[in-house]
PDB file of N, CA and C in Angstrom:
ATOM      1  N   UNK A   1     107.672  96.964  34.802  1.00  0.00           N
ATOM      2  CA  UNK A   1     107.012  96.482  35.993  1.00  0.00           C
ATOM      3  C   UNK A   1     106.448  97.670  36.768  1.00  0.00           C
ATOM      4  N   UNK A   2     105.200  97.593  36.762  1.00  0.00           N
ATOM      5  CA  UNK A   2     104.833  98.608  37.702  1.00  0.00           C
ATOM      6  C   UNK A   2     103.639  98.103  38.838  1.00  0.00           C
ATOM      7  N   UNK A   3     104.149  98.893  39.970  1.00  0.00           N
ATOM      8  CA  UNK A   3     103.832  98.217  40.725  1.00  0.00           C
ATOM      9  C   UNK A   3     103.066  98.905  41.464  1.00  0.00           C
ATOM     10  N   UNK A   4     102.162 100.215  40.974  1.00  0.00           N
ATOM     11  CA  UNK A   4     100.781 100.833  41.551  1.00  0.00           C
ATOM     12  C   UNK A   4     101.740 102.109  42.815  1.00  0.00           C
ATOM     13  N   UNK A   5     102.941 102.035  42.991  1.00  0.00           N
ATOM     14  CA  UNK A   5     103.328 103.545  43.496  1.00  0.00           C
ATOM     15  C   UNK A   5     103.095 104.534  43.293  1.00  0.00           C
ATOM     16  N   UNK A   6     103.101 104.942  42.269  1.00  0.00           N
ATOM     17  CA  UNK A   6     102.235 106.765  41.180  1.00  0.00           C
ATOM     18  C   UNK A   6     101.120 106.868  41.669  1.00  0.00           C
ATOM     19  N   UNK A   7     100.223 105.822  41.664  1.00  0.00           N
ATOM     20  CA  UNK A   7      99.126 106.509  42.166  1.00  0.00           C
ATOM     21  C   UNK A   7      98.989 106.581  43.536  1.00  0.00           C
ATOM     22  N   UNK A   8      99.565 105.933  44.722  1.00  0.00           N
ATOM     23  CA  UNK A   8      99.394 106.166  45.978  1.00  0.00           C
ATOM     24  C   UNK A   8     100.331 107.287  46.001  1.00  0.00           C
ATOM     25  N   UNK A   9     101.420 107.764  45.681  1.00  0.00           N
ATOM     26  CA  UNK A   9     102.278 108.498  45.818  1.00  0.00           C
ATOM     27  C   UNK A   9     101.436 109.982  45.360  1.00  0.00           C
ATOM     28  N   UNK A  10     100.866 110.051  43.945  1.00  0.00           N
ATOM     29  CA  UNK A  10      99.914 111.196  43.944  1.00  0.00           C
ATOM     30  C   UNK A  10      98.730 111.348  44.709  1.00  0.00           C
ATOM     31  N   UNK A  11      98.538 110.631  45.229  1.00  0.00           N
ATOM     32  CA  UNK A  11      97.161 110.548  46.152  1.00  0.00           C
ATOM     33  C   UNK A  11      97.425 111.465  47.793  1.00  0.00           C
ATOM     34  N   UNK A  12      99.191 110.811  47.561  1.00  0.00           N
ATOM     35  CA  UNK A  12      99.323 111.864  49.405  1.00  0.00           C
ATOM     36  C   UNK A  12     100.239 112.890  48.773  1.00  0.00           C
ATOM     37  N   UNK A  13     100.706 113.394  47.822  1.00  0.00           N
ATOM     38  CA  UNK A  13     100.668 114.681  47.510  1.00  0.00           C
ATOM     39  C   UNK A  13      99.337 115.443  46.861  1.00  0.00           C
ATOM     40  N   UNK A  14      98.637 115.090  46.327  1.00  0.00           N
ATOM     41  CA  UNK A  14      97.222 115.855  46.470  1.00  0.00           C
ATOM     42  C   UNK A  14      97.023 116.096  47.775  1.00  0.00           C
ATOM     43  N   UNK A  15      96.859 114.647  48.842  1.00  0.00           N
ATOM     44  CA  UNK A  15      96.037 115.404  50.193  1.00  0.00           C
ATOM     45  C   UNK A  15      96.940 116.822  50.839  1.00  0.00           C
ATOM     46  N   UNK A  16      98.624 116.539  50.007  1.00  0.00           N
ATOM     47  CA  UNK A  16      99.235 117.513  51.053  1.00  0.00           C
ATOM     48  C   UNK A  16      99.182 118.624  50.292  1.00  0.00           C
ATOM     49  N   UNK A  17      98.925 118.664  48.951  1.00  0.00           N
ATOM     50  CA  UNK A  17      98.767 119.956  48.668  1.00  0.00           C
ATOM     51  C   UNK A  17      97.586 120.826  49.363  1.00  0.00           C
ATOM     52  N   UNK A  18      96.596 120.342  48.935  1.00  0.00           N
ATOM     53  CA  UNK A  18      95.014 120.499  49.922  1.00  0.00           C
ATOM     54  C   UNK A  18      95.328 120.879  51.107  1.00  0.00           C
ATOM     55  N   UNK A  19      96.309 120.442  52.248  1.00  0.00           N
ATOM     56  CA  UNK A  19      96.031 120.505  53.459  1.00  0.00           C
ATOM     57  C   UNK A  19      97.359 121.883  53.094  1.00  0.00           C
ATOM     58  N   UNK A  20      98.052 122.055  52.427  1.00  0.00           N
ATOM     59  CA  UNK A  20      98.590 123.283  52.152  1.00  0.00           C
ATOM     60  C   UNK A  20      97.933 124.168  52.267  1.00  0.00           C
ATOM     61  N   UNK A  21      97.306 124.306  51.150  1.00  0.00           N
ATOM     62  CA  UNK A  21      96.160 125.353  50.574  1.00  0.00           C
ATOM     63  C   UNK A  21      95.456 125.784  51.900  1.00  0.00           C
ATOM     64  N   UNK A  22      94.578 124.867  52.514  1.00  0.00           N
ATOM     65  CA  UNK A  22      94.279 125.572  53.452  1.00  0.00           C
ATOM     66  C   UNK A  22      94.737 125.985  54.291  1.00  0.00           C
ATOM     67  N   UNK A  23      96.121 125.472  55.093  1.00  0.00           N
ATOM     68  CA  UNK A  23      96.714 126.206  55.561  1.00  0.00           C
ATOM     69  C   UNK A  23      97.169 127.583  55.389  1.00  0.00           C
ATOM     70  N   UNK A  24      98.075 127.715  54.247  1.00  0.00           N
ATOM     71  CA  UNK A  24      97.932 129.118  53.558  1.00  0.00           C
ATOM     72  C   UNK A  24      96.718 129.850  53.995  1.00  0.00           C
ATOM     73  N   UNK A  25      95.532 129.661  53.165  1.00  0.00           N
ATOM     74  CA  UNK A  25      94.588 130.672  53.504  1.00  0.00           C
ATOM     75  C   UNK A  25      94.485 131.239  54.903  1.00  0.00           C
ATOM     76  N   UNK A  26      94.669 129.970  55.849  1.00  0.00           N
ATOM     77  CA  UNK A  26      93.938 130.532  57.126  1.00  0.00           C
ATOM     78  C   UNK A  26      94.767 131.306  57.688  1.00  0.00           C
ATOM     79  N   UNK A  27      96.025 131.106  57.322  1.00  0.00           N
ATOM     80  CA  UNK A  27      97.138 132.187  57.902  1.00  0.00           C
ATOM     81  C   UNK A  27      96.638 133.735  58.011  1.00  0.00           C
ATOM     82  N   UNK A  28      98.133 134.677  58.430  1.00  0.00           N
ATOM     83  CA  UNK A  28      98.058 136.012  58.671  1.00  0.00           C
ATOM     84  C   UNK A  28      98.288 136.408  57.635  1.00  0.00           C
ATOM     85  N   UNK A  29      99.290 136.099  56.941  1.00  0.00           N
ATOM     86  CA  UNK A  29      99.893 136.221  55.857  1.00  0.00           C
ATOM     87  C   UNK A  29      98.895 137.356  54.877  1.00  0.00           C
ATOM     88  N   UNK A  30      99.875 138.356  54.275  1.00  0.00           N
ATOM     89  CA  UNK A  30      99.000 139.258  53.139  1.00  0.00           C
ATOM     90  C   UNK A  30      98.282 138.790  52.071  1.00  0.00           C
ATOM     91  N   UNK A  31      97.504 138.845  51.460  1.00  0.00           N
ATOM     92  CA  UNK A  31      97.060 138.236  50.760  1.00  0.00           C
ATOM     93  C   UNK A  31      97.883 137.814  49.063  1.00  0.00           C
ATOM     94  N   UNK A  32      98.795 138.818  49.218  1.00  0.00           N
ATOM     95  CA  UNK A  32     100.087 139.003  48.131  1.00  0.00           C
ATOM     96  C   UNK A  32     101.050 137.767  48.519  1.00  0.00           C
ATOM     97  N   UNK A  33     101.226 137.472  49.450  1.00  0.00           N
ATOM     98  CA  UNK A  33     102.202 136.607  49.872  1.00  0.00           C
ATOM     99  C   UNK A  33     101.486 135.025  49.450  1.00  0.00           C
ATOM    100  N   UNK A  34      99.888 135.322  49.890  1.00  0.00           N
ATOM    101  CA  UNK A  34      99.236 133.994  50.374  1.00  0.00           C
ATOM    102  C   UNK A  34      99.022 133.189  48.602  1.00  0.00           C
ATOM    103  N   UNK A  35      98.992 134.346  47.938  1.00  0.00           N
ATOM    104  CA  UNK A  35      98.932 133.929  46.549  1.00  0.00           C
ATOM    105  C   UNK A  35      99.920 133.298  45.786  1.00  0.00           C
ATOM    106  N   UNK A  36     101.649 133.730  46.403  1.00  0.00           N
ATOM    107  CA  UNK A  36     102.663 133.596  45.536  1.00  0.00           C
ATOM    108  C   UNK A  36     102.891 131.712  46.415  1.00  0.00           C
ATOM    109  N   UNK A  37     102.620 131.544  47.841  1.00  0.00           N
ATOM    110  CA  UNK A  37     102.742 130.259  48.114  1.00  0.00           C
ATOM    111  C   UNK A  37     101.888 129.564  47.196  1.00  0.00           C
ATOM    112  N   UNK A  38     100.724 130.060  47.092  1.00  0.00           N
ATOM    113  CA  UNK A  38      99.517 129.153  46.462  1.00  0.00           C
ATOM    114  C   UNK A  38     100.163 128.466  45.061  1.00  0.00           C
ATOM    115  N   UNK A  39     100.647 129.676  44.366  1.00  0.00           N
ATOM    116  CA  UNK A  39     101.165 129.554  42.974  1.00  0.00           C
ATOM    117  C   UNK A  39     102.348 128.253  43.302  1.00  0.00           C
ATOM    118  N   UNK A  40     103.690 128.940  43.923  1.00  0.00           N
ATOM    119  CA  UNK A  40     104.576 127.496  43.698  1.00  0.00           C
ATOM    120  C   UNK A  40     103.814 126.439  44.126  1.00  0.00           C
ATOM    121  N   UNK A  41     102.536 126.191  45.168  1.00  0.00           N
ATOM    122  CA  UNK A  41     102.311 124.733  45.210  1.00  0.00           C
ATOM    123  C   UNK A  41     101.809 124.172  43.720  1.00  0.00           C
ATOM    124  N   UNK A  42     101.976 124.704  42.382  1.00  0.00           N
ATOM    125  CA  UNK A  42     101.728 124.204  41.399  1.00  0.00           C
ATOM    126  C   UNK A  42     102.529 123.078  40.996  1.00  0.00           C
ATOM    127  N   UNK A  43     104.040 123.818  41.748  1.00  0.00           N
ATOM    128  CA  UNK A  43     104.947 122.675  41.572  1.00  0.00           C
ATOM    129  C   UNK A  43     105.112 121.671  42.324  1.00  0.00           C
ATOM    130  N   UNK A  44     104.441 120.288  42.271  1.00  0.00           N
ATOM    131  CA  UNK A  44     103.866 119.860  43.397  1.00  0.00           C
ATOM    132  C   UNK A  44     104.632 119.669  44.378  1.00  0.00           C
ATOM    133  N   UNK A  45     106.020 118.611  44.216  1.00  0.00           N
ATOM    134  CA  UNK A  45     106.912 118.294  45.261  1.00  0.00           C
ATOM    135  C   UNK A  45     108.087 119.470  45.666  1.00  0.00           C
ATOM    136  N   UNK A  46     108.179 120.109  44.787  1.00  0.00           N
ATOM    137  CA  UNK A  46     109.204 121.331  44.926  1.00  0.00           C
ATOM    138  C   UNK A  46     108.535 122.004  45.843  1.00  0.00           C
ATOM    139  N   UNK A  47     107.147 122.601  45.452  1.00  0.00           N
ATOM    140  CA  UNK A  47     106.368 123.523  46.445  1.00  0.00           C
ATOM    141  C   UNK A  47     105.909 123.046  47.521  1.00  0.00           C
ATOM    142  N   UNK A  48     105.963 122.208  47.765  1.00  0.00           N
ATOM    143  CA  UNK A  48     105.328 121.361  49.098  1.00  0.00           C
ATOM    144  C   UNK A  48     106.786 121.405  50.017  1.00  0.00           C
ATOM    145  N   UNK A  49     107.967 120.825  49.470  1.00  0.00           N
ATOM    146  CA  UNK A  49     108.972 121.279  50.272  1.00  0.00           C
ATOM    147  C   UNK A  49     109.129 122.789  50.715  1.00  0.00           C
ATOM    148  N   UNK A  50     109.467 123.371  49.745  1.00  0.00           N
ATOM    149  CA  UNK A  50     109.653 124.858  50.123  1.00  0.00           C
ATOM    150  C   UNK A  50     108.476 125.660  51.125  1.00  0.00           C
ATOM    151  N   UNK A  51     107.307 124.894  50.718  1.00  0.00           N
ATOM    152  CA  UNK A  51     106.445 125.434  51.773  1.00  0.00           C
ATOM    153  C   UNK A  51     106.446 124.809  53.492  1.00  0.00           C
ATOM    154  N   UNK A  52     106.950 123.961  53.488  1.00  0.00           N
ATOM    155  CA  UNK A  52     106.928 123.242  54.622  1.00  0.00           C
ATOM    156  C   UNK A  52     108.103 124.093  54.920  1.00  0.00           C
ATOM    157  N   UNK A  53     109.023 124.014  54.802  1.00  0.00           N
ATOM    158  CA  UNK A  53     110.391 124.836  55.529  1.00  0.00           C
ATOM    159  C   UNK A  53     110.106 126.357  55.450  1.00  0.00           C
ATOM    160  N   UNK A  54     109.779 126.882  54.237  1.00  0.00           N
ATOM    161  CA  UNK A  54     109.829 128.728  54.454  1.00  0.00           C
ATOM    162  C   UNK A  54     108.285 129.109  54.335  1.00  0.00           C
ATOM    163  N   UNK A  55     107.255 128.497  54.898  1.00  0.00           N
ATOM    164  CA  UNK A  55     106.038 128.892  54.273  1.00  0.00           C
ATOM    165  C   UNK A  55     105.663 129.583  55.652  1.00  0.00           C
ATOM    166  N   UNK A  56     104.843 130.150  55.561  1.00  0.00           N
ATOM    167  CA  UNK A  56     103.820 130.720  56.727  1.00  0.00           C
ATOM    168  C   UNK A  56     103.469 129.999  58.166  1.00  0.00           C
ATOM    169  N   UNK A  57     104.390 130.340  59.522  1.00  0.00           N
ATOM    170  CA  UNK A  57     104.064 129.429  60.444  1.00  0.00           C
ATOM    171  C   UNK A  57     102.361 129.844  61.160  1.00  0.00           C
ATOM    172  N   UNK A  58     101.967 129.363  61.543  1.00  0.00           N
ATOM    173  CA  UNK A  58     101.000 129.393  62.276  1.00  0.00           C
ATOM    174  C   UNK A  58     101.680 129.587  64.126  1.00  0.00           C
ATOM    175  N   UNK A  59     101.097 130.261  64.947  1.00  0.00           N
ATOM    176  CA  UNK A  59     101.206 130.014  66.049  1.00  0.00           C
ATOM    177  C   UNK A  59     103.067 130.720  66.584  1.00  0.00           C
ATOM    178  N   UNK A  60     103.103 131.584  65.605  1.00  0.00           N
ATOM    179  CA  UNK A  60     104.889 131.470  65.937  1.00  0.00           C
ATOM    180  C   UNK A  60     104.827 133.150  65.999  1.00  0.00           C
TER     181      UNK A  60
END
């Protein structure tokens, strides 16, 4: 039974990877650093957590 979750579920981890990504970039962050976040967001839900808790704050 499937009931069409996978794809809404990948649909708002794409947008949040995206809205990652740019976040990352626009940061202060070195460009060494800005790369190694970029990389774990490969892993989509792992890196999206870890970036939300230890990633690059803005404004702090």
């Amino acid at each position: 039974m499937n009931y069409g979750y996978g794809g809404i579920f990948g649909i708002l981890v794409l947008i949040a990877v995206v809205y990652a990504v740019i976040n990352i970039a626009q940061s202060g962050a070195d460009p060494g650093r800005k790369a190694l976040w970029i990389v774990l967001l490969l892993l989509p839900v792992l890196g999206l957590i870890l970036w939300f808790f230890l990633g690059p704050k803005s404004g702090r």
